[in-house]
Protein backbone atom coordinates (compact mmCIF):
# COMPACT_ATOMS: atom_id res chain seq x y z
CA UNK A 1 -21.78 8.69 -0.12
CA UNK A 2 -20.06 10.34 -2.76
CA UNK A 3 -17.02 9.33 -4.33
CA UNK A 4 -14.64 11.82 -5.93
CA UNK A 5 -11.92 11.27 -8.33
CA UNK A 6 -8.97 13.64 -9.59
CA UNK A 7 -8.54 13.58 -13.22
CA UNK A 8 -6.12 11.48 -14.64
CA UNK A 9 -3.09 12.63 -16.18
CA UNK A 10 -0.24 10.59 -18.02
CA UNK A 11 2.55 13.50 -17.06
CA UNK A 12 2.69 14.68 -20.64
CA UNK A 13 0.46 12.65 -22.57
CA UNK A 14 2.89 9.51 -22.28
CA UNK A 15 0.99 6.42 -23.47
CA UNK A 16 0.15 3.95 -20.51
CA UNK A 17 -0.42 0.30 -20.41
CA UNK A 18 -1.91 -1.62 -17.64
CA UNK A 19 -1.55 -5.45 -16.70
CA UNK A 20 -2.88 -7.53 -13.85
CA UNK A 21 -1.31 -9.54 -11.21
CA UNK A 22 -3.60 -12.42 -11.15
CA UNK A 23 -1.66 -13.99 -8.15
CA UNK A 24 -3.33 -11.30 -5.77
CA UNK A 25 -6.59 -11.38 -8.27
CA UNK A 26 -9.72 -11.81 -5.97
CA UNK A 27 -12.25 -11.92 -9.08
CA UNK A 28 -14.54 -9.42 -7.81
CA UNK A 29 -15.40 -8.09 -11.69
CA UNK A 30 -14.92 -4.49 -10.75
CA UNK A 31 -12.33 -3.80 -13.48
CA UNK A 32 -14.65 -5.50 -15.86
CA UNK A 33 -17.69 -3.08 -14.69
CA UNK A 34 -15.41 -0.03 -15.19
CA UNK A 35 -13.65 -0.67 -18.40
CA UNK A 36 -15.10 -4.27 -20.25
CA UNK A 37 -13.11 -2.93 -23.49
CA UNK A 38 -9.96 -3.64 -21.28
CA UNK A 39 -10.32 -6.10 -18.56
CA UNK A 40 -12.38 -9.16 -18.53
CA UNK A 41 -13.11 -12.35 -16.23
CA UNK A 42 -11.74 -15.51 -17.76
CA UNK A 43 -13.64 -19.02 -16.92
CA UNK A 44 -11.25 -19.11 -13.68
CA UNK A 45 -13.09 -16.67 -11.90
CA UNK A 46 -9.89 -14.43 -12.65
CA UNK A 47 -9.77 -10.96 -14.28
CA UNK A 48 -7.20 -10.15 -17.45
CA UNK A 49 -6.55 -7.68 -20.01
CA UNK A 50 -7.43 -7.16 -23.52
CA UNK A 51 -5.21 -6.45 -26.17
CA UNK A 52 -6.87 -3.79 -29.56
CA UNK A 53 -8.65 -6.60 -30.99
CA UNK A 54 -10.31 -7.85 -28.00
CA UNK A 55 -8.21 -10.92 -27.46
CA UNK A 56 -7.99 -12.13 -23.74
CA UNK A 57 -4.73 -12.04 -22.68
CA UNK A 58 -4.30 -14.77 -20.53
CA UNK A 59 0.15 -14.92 -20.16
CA UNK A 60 1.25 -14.04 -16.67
CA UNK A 61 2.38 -10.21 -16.58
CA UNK A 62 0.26 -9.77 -20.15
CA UNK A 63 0.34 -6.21 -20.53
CA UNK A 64 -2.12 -3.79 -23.03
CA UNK A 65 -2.27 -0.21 -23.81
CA UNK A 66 -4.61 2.12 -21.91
CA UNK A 67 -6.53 3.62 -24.65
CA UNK A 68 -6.93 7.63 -23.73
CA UNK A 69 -10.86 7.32 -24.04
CA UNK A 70 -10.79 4.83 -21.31
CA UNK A 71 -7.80 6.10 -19.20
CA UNK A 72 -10.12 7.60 -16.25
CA UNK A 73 -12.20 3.83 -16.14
CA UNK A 74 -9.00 2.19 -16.30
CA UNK A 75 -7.59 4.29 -13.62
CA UNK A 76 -10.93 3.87 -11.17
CA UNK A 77 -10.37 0.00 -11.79
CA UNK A 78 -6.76 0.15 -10.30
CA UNK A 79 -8.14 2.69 -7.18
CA UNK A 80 -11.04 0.62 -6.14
CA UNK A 81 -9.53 -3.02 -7.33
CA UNK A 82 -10.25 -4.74 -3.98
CA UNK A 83 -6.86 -7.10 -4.37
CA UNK A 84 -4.45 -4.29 -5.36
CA UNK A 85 -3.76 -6.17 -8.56
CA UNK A 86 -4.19 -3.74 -11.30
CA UNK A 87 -0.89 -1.82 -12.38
CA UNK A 88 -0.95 1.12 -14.81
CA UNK A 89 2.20 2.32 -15.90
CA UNK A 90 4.41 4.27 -18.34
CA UNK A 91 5.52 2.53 -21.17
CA UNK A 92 8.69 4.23 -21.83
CA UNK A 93 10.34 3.88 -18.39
CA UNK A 94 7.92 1.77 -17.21
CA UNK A 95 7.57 3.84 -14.05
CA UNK A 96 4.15 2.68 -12.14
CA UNK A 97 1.58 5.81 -12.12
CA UNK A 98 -1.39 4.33 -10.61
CA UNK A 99 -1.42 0.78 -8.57
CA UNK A 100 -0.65 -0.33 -5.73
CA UNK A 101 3.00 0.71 -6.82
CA UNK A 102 2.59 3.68 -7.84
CA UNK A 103 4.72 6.63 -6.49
């Protein structure tokens, strides 16, 4: 089977950052297989982001930039994140653009 994906776009280059809802985490590792620079799985079995330095970010609602190289990784984590928890959104209106609240 072959999976396609549409390119993503930020709607004019806007810078995106992308935070996980660990509540609905099911710590399947996919985001971590897609983008490791960016998400990881902490000794709880649950996944989190990373901020430029490679710090886990472990604070509830923790948020990170998307980093354009990795925006299309980042993106495929969100679509095929089997517990809907990954959210990547604007950061100046903070309007959801992929997630499960996106628009």
């Amino acid at each position: 089977m072959t999976v396609t994906h549409e390119a993503p776009s930020t709607d004019g280059g806007e810078e995106l950052e992308v935070w996980i809802d660990q509540d609905l985490c099911t710590g399947d590792g996919i985001c971590a297989q897609y983008a490791p620079e960016v998400f990881e799985l902490d000794i709880d079995g649950l996944a989190y982001v990373k901020d430029g330095e490679d710090e886990l970010l472990q604070e509830p609602g923790a948020t990170t930039r998307v980093p354009l190289p990795l925006l299309r990784d980042v993106v495929d984590s969100a679509k095929e994140c089997p517990g809907d928890c990954i959210h990547v959104r604007r950061i100046s209106d903070k309007v959801e653009v992929y997630g499960p609240d996106a628009e």
